[in-house]
PDB file of N, CA and C in Angstrom:
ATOM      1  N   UNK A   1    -242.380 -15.894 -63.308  1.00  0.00           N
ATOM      2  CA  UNK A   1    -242.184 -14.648 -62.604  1.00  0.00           C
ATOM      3  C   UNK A   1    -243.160 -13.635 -63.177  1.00  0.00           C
ATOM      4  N   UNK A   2    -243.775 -12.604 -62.184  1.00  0.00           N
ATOM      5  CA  UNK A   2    -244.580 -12.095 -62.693  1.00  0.00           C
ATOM      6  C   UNK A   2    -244.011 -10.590 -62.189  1.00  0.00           C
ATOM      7  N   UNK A   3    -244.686  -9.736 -63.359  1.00  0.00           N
ATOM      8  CA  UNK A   3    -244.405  -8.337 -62.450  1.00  0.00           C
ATOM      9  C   UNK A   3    -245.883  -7.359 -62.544  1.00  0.00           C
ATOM     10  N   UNK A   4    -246.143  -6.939 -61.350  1.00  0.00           N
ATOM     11  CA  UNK A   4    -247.530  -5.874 -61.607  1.00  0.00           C
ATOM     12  C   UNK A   4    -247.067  -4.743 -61.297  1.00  0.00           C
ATOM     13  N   UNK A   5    -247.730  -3.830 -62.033  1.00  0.00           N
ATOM     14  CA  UNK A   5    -246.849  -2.158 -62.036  1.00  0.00           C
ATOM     15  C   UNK A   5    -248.725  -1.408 -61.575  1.00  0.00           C
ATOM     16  N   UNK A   6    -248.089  -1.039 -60.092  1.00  0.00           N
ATOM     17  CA  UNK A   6    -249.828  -0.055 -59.175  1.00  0.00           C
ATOM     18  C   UNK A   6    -249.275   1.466 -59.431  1.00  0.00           C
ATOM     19  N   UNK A   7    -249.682   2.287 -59.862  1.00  0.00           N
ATOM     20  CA  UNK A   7    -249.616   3.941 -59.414  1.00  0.00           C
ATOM     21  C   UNK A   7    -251.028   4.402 -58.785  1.00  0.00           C
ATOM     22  N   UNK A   8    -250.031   5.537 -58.104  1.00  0.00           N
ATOM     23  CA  UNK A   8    -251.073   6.311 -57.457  1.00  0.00           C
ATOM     24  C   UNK A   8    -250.185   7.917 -57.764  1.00  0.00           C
ATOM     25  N   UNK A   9    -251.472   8.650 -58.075  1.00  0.00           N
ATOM     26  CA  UNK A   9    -251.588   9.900 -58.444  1.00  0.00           C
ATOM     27  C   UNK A   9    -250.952  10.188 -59.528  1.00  0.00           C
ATOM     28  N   UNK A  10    -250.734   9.237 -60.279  1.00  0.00           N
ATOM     29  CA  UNK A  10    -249.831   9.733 -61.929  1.00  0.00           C
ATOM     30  C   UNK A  10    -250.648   8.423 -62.561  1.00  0.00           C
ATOM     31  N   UNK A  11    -250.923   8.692 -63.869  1.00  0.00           N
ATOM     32  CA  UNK A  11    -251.215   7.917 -64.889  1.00  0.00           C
ATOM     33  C   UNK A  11    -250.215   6.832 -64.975  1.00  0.00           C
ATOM     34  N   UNK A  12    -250.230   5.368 -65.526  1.00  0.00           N
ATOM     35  CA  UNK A  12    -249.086   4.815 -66.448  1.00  0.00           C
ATOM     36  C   UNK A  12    -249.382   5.153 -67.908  1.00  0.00           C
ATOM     37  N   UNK A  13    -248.311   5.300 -68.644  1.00  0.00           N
ATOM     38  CA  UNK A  13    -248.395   5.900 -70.104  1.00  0.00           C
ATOM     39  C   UNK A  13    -247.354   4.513 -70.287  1.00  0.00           C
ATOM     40  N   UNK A  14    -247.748   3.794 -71.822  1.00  0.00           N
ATOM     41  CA  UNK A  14    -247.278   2.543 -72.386  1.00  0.00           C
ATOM     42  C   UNK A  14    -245.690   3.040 -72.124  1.00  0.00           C
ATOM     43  N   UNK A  15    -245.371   4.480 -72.505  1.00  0.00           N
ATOM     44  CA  UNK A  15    -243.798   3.957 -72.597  1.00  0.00           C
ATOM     45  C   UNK A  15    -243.101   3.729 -70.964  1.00  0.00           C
ATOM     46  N   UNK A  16    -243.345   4.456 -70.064  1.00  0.00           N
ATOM     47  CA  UNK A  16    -243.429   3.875 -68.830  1.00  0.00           C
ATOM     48  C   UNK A  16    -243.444   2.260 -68.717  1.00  0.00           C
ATOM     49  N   UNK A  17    -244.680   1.868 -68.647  1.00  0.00           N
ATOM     50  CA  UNK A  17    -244.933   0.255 -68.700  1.00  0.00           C
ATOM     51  C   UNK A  17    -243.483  -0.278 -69.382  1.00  0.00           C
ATOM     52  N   UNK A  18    -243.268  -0.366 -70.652  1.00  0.00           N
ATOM     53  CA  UNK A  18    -242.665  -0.936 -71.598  1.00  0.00           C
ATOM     54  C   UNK A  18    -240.899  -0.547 -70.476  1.00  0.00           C
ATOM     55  N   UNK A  19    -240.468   0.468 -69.971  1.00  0.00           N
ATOM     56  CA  UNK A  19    -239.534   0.726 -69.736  1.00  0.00           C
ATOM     57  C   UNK A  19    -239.465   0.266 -68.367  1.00  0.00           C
ATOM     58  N   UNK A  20    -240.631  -0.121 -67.593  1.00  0.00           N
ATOM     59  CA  UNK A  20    -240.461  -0.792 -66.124  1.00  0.00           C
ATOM     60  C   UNK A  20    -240.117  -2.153 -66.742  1.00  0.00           C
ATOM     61  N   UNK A  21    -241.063  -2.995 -66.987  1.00  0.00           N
ATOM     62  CA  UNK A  21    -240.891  -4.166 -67.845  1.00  0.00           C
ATOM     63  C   UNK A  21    -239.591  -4.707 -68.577  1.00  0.00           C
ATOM     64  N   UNK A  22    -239.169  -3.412 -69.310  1.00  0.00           N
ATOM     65  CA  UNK A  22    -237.526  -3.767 -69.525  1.00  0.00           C
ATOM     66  C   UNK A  22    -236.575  -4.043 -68.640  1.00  0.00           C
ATOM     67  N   UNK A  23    -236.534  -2.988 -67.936  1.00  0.00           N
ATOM     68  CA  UNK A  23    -235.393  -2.962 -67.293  1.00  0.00           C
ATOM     69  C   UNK A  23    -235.612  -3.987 -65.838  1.00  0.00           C
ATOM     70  N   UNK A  24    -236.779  -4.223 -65.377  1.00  0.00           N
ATOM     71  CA  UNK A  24    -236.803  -5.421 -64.442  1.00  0.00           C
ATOM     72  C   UNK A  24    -236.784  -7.037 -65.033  1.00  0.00           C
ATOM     73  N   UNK A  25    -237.053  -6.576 -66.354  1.00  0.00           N
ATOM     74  CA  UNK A  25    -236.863  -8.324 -66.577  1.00  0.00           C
ATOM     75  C   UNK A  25    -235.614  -8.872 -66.918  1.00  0.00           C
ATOM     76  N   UNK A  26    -235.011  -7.813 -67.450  1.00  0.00           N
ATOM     77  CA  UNK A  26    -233.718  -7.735 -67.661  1.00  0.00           C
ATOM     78  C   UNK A  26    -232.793  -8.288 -66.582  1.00  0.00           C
ATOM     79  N   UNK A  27    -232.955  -7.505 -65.054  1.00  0.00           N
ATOM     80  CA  UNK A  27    -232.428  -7.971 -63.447  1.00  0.00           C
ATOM     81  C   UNK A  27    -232.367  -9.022 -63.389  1.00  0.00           C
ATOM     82  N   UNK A  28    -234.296  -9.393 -63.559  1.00  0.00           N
ATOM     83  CA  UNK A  28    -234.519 -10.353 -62.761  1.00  0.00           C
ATOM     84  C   UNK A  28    -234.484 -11.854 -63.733  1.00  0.00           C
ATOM     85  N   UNK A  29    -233.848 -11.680 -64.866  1.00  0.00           N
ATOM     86  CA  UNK A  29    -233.434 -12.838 -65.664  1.00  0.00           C
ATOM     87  C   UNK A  29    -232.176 -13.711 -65.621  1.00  0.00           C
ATOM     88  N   UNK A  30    -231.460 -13.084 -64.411  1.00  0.00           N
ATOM     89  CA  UNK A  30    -229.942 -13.387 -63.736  1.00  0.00           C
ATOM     90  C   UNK A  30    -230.461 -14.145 -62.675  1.00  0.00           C
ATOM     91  N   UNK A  31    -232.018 -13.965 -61.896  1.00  0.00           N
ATOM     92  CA  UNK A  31    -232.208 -14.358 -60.817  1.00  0.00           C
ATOM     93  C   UNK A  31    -233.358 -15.528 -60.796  1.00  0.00           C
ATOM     94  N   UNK A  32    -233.089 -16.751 -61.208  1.00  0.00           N
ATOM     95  CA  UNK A  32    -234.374 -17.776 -61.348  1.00  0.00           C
ATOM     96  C   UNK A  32    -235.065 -17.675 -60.094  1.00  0.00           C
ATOM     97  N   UNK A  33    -234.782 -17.837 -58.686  1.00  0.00           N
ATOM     98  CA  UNK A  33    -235.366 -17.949 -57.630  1.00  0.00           C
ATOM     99  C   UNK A  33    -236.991 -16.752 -57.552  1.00  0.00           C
ATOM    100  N   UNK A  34    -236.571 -15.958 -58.546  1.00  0.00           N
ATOM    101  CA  UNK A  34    -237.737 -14.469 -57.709  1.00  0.00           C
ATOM    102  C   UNK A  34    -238.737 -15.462 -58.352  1.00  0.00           C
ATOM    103  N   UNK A  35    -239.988 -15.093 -57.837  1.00  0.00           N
ATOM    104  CA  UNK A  35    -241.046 -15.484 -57.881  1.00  0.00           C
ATOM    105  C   UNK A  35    -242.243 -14.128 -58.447  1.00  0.00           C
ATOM    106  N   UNK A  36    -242.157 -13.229 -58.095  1.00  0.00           N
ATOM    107  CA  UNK A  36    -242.765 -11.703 -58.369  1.00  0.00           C
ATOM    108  C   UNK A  36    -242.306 -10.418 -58.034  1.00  0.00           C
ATOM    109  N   UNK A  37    -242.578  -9.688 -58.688  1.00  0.00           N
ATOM    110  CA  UNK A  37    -241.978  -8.299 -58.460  1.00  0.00           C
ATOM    111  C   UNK A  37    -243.611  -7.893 -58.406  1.00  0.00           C
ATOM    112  N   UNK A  38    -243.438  -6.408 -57.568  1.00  0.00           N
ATOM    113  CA  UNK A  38    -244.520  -5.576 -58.093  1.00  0.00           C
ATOM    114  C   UNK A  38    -243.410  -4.098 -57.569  1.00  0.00           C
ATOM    115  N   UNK A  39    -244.081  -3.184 -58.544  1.00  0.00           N
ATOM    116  CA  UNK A  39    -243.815  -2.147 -58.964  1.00  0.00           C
ATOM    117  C   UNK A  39    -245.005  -0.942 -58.535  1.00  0.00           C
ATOM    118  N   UNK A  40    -244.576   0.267 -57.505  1.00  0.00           N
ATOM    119  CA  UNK A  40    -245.295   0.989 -57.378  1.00  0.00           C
ATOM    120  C   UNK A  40    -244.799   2.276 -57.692  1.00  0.00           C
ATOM    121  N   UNK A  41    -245.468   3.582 -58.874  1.00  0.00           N
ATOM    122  CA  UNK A  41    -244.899   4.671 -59.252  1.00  0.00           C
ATOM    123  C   UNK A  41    -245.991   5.579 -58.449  1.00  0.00           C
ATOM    124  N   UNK A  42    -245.812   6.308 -57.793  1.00  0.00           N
ATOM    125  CA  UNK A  42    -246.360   7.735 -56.865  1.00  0.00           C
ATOM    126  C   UNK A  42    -245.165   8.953 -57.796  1.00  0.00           C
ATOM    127  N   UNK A  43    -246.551   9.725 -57.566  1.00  0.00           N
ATOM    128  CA  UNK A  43    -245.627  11.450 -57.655  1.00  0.00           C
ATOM    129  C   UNK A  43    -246.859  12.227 -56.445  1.00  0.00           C
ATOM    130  N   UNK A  44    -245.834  13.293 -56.271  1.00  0.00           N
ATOM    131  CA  UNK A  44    -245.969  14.282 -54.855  1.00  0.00           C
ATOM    132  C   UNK A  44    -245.691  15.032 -55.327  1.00  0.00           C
ATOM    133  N   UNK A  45    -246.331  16.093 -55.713  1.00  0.00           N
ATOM    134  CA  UNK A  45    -245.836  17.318 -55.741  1.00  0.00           C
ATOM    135  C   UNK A  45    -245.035  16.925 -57.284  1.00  0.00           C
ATOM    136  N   UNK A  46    -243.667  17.477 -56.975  1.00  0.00           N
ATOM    137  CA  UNK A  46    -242.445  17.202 -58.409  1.00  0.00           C
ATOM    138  C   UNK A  46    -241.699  16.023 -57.948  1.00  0.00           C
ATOM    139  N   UNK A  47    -242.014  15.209 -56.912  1.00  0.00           N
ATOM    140  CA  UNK A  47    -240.888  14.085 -56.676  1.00  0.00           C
ATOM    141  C   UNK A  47    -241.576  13.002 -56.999  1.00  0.00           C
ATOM    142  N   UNK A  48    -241.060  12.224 -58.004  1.00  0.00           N
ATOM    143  CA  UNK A  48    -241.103  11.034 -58.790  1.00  0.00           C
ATOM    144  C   UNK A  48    -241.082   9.732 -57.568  1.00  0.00           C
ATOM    145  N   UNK A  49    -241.319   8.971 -57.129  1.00  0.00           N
ATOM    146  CA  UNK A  49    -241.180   7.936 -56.462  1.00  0.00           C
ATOM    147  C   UNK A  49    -241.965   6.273 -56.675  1.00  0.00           C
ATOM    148  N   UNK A  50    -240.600   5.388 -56.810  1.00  0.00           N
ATOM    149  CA  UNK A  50    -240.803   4.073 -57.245  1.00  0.00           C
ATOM    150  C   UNK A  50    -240.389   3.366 -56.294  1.00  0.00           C
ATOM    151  N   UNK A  51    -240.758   2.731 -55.616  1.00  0.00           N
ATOM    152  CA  UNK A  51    -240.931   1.710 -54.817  1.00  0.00           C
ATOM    153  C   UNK A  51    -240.962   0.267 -55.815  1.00  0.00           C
ATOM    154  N   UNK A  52    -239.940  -0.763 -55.537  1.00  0.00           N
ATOM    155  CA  UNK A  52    -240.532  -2.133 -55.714  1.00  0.00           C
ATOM    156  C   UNK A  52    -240.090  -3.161 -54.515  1.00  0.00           C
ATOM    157  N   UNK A  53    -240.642  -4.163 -54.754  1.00  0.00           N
ATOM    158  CA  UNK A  53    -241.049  -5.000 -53.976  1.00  0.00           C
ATOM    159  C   UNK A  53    -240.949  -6.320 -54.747  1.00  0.00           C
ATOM    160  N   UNK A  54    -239.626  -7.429 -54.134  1.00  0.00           N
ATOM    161  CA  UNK A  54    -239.655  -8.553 -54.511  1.00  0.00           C
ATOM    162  C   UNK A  54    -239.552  -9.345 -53.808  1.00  0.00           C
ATOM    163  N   UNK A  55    -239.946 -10.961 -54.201  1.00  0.00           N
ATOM    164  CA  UNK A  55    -240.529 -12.068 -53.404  1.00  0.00           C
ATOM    165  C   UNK A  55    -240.125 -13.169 -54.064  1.00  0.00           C
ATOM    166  N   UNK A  56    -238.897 -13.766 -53.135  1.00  0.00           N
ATOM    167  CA  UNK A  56    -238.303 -15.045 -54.045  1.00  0.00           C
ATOM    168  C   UNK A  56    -238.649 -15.884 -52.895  1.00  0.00           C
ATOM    169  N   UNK A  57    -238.356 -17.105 -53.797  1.00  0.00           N
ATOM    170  CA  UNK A  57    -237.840 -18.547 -52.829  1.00  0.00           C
ATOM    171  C   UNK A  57    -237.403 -18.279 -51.672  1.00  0.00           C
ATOM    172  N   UNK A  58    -237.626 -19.276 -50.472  1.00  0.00           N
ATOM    173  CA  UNK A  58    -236.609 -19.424 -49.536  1.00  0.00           C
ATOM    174  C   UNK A  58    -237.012 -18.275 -48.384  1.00  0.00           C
ATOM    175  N   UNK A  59    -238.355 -17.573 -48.292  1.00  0.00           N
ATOM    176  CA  UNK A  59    -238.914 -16.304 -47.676  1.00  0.00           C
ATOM    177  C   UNK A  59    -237.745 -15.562 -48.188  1.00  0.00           C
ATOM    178  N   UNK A  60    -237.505 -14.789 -49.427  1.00  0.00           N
ATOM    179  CA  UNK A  60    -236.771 -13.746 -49.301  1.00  0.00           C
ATOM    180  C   UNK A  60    -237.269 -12.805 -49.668  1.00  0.00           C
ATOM    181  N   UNK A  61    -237.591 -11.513 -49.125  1.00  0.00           N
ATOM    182  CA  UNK A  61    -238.491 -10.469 -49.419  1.00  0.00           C
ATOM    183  C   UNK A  61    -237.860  -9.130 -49.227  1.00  0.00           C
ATOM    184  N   UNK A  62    -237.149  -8.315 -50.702  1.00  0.00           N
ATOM    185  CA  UNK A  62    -236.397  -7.190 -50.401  1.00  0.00           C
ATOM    186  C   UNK A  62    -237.292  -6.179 -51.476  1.00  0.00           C
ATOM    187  N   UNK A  63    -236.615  -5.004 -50.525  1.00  0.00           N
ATOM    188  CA  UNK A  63    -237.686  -4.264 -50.638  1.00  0.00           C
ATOM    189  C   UNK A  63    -236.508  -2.877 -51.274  1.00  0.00           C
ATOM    190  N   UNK A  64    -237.089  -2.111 -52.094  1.00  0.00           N
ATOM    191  CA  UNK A  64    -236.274  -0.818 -52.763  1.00  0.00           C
ATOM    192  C   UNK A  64    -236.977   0.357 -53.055  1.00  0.00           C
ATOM    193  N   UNK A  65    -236.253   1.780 -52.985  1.00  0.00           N
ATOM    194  CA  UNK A  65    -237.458   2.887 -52.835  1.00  0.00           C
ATOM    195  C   UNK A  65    -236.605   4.175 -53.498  1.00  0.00           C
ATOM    196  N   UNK A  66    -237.063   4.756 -54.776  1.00  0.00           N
ATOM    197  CA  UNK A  66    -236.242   6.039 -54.872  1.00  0.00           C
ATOM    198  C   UNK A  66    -236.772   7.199 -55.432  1.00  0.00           C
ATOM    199  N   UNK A  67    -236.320   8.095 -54.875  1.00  0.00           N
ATOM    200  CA  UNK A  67    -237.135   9.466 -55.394  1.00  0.00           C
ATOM    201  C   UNK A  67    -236.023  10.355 -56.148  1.00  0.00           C
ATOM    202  N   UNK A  68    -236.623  11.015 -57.114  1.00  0.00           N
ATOM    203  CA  UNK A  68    -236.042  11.515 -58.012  1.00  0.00           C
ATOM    204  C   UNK A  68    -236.650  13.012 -58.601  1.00  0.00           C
ATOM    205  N   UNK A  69    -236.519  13.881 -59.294  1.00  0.00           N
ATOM    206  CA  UNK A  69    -237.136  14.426 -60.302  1.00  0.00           C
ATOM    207  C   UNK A  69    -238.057  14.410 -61.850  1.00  0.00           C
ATOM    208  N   UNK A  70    -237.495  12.930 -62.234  1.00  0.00           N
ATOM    209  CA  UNK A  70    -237.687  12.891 -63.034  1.00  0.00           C
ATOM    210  C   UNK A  70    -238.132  10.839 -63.087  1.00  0.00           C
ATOM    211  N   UNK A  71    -239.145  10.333 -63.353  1.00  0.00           N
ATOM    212  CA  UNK A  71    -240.005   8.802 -63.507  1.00  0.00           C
ATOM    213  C   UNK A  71    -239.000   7.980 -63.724  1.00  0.00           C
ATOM    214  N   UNK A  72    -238.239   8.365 -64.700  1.00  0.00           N
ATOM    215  CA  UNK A  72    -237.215   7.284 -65.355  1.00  0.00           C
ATOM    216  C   UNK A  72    -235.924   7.053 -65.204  1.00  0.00           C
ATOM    217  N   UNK A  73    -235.426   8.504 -64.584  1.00  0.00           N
ATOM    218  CA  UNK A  73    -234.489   8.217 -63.348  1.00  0.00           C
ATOM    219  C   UNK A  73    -234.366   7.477 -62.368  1.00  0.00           C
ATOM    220  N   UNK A  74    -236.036   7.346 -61.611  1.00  0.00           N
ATOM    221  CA  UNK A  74    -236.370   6.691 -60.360  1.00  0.00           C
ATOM    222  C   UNK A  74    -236.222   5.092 -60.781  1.00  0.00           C
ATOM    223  N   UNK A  75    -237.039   5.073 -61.953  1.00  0.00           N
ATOM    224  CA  UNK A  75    -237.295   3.765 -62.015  1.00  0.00           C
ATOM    225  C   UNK A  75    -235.550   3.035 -62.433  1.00  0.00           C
ATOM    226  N   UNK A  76    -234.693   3.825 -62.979  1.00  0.00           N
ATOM    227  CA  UNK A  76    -233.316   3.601 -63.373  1.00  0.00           C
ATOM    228  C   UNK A  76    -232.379   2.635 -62.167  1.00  0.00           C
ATOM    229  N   UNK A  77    -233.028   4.042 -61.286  1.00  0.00           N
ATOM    230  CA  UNK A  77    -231.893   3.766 -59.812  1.00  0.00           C
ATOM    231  C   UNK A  77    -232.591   2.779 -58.659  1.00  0.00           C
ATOM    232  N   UNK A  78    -233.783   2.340 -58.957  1.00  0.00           N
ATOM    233  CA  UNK A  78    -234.356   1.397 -58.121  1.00  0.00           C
ATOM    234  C   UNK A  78    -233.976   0.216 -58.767  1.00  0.00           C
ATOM    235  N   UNK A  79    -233.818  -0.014 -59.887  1.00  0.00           N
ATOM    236  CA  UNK A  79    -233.552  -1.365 -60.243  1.00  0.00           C
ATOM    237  C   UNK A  79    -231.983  -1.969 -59.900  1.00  0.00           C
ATOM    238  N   UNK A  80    -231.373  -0.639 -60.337  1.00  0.00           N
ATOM    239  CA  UNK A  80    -229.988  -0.799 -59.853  1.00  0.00           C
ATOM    240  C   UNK A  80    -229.915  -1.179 -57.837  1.00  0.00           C
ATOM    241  N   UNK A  81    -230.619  -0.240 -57.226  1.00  0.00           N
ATOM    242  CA  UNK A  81    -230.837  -1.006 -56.076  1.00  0.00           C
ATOM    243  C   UNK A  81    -231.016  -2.766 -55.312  1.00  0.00           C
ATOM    244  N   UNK A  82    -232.238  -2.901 -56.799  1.00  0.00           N
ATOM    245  CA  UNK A  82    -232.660  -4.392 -56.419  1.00  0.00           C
ATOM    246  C   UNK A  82    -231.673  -5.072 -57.303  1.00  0.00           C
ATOM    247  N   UNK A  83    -231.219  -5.033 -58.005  1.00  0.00           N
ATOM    248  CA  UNK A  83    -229.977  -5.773 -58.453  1.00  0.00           C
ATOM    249  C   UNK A  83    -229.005  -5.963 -57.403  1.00  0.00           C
ATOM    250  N   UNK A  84    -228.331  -4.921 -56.773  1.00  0.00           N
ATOM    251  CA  UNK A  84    -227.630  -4.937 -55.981  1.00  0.00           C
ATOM    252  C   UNK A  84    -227.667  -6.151 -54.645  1.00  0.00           C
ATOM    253  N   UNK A  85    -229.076  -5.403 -53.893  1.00  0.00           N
ATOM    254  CA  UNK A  85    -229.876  -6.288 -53.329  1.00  0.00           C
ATOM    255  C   UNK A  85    -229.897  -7.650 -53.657  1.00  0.00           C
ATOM    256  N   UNK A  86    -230.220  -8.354 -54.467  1.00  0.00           N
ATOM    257  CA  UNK A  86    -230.517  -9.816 -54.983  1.00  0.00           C
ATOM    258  C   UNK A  86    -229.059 -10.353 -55.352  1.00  0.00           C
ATOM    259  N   UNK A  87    -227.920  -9.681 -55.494  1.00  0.00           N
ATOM    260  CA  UNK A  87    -226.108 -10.181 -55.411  1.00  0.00           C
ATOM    261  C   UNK A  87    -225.938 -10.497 -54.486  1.00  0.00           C
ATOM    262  N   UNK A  88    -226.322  -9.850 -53.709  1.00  0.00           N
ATOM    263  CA  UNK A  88    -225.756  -9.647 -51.887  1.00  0.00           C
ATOM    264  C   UNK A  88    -226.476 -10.732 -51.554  1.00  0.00           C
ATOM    265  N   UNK A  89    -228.138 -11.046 -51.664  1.00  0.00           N
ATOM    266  CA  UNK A  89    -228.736 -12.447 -51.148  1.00  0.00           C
ATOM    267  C   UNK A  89    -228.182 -13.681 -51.549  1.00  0.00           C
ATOM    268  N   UNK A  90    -227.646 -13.450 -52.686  1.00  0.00           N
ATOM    269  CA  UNK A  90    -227.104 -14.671 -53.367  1.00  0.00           C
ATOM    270  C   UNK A  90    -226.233 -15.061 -52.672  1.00  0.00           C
ATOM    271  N   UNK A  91    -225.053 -13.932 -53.089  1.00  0.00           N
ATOM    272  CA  UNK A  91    -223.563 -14.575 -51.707  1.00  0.00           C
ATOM    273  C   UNK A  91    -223.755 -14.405 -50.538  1.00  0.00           C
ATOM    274  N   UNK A  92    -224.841 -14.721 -49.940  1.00  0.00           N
ATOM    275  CA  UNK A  92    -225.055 -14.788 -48.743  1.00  0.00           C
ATOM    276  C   UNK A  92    -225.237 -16.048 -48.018  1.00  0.00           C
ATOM    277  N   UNK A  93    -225.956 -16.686 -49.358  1.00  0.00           N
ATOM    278  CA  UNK A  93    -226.734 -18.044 -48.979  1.00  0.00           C
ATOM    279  C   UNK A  93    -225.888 -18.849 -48.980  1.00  0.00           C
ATOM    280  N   UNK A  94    -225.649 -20.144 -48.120  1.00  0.00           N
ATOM    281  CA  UNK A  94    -224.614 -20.917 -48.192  1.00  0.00           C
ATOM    282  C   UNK A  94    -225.405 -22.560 -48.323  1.00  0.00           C
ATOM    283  N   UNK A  95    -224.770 -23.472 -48.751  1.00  0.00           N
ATOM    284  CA  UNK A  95    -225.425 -24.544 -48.756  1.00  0.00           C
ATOM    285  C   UNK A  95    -224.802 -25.501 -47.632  1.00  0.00           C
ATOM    286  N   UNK A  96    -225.593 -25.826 -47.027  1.00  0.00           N
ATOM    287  CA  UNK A  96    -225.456 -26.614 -45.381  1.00  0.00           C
ATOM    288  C   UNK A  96    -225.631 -27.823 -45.480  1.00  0.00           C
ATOM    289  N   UNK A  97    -225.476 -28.743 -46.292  1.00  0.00           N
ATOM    290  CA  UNK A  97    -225.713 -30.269 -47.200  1.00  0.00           C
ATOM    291  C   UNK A  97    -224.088 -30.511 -46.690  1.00  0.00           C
ATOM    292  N   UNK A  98    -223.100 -30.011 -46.529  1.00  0.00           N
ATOM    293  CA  UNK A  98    -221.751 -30.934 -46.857  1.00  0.00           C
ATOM    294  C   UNK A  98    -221.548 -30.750 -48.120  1.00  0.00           C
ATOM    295  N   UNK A  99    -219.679 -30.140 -48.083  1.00  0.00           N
ATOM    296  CA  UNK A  99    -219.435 -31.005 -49.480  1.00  0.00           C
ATOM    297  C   UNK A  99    -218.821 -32.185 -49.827  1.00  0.00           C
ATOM    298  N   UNK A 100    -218.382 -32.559 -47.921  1.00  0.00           N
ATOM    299  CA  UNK A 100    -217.694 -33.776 -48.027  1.00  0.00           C
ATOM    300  C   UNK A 100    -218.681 -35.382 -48.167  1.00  0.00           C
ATOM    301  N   UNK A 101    -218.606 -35.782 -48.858  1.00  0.00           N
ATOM    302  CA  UNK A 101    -219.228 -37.131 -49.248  1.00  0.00           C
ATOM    303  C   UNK A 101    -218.737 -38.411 -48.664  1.00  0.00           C
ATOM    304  N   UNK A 102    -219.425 -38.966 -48.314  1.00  0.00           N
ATOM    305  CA  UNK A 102    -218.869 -40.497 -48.212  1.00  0.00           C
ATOM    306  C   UNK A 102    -218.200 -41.195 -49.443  1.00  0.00           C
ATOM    307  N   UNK A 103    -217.134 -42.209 -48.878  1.00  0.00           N
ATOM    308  CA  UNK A 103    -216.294 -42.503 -50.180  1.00  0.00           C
ATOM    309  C   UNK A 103    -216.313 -43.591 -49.583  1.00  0.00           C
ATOM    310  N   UNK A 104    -216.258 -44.851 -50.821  1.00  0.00           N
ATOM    311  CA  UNK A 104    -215.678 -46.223 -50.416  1.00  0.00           C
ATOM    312  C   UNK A 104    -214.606 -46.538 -50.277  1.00  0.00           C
ATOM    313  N   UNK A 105    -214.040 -47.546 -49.091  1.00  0.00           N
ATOM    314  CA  UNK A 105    -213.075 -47.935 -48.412  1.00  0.00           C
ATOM    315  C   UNK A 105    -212.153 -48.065 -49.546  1.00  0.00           C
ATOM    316  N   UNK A 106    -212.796 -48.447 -50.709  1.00  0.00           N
ATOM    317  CA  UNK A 106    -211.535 -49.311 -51.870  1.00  0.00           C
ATOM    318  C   UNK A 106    -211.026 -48.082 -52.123  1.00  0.00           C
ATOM    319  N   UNK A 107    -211.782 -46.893 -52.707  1.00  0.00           N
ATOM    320  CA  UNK A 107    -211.745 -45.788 -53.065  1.00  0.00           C
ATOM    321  C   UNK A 107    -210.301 -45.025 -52.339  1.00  0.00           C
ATOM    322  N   UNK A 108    -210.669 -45.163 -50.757  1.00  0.00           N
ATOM    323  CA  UNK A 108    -209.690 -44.383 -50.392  1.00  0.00           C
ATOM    324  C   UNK A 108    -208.163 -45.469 -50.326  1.00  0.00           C
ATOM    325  N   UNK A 109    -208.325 -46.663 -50.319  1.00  0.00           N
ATOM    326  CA  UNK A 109    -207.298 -47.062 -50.302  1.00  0.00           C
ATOM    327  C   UNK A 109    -206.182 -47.083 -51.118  1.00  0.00           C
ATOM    328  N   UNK A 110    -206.829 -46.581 -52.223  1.00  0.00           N
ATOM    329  CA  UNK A 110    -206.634 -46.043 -53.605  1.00  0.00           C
ATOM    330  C   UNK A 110    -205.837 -45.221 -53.108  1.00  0.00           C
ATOM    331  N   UNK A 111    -206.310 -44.206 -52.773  1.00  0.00           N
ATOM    332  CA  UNK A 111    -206.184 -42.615 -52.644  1.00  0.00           C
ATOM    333  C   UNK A 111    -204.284 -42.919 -51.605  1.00  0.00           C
ATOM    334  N   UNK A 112    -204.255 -43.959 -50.954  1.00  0.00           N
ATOM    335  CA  UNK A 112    -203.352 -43.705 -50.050  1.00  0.00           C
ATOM    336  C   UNK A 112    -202.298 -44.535 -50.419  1.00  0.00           C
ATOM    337  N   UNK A 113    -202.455 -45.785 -51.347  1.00  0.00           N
ATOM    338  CA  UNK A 113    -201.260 -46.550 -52.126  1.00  0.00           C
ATOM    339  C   UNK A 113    -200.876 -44.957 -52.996  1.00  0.00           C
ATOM    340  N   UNK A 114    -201.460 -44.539 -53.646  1.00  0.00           N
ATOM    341  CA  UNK A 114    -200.964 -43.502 -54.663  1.00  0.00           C
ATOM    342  C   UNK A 114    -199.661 -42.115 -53.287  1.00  0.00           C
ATOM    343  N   UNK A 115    -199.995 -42.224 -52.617  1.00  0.00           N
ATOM    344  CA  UNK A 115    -199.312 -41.049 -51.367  1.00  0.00           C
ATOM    345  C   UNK A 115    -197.836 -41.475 -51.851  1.00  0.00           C
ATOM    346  N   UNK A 116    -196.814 -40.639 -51.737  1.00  0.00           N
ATOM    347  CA  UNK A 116    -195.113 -41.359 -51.821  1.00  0.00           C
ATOM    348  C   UNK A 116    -195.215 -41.249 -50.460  1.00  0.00           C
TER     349      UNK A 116
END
């Protein structure tokens, strides 16, 4: 899993980096399927805005966006977003294989001497 962190119109400063990096690897260490994150920090004016963008297995591609006052707020409440996000994909997915199996005849005959 990889993560790339793009800004536009604000510098990244290491503790930034170090604190995107935390707190997404952290998420996304619950989630084997992701494949990449990328991370985009914009400021406007005084509004902080983080956008990320993740890309798992299976085409799943969710997307999260928050504006704030303050960088580390944003980046706080977007992760909490994509966390959220990536629960919800999970119990979503169902496995369409069957869980009923074929059984041998002896097997079940088993199964039906044992019945009172």
């Amino acid at each position: 899993m990889s993560i790339n962190i793009t800004s536009r119109h604000v510098a990244i400063t290491d503790a930034i980096k170090a604190h995107v990096y935390a707190k997404l690897a952290g998420v996304l260490q619950e989630y084997p399927q992701v494949e990449h994150a990328h991370v985009v920090l914009d400021t406007q004016k005084f509004r902080h805005i983080v956008e990320v963008t993740i890309q798992a297995k299976n085409h799943v591609r969710l997307e999260a966006q928050d504006v704030s006052d303050d960088m580390y707020k944003s980046i706080d409440q977007v992760v909490d977003k994509v966390d959220r996000q990536l629960r919800k994909s999970r119990e979503k997915r169902t496995n369409h294989k069957g869980s009923r199996r074929r059984i041998k005849l002896a097997d079940f005959e088993q199964t039906l001497a044992q019945v009172p």
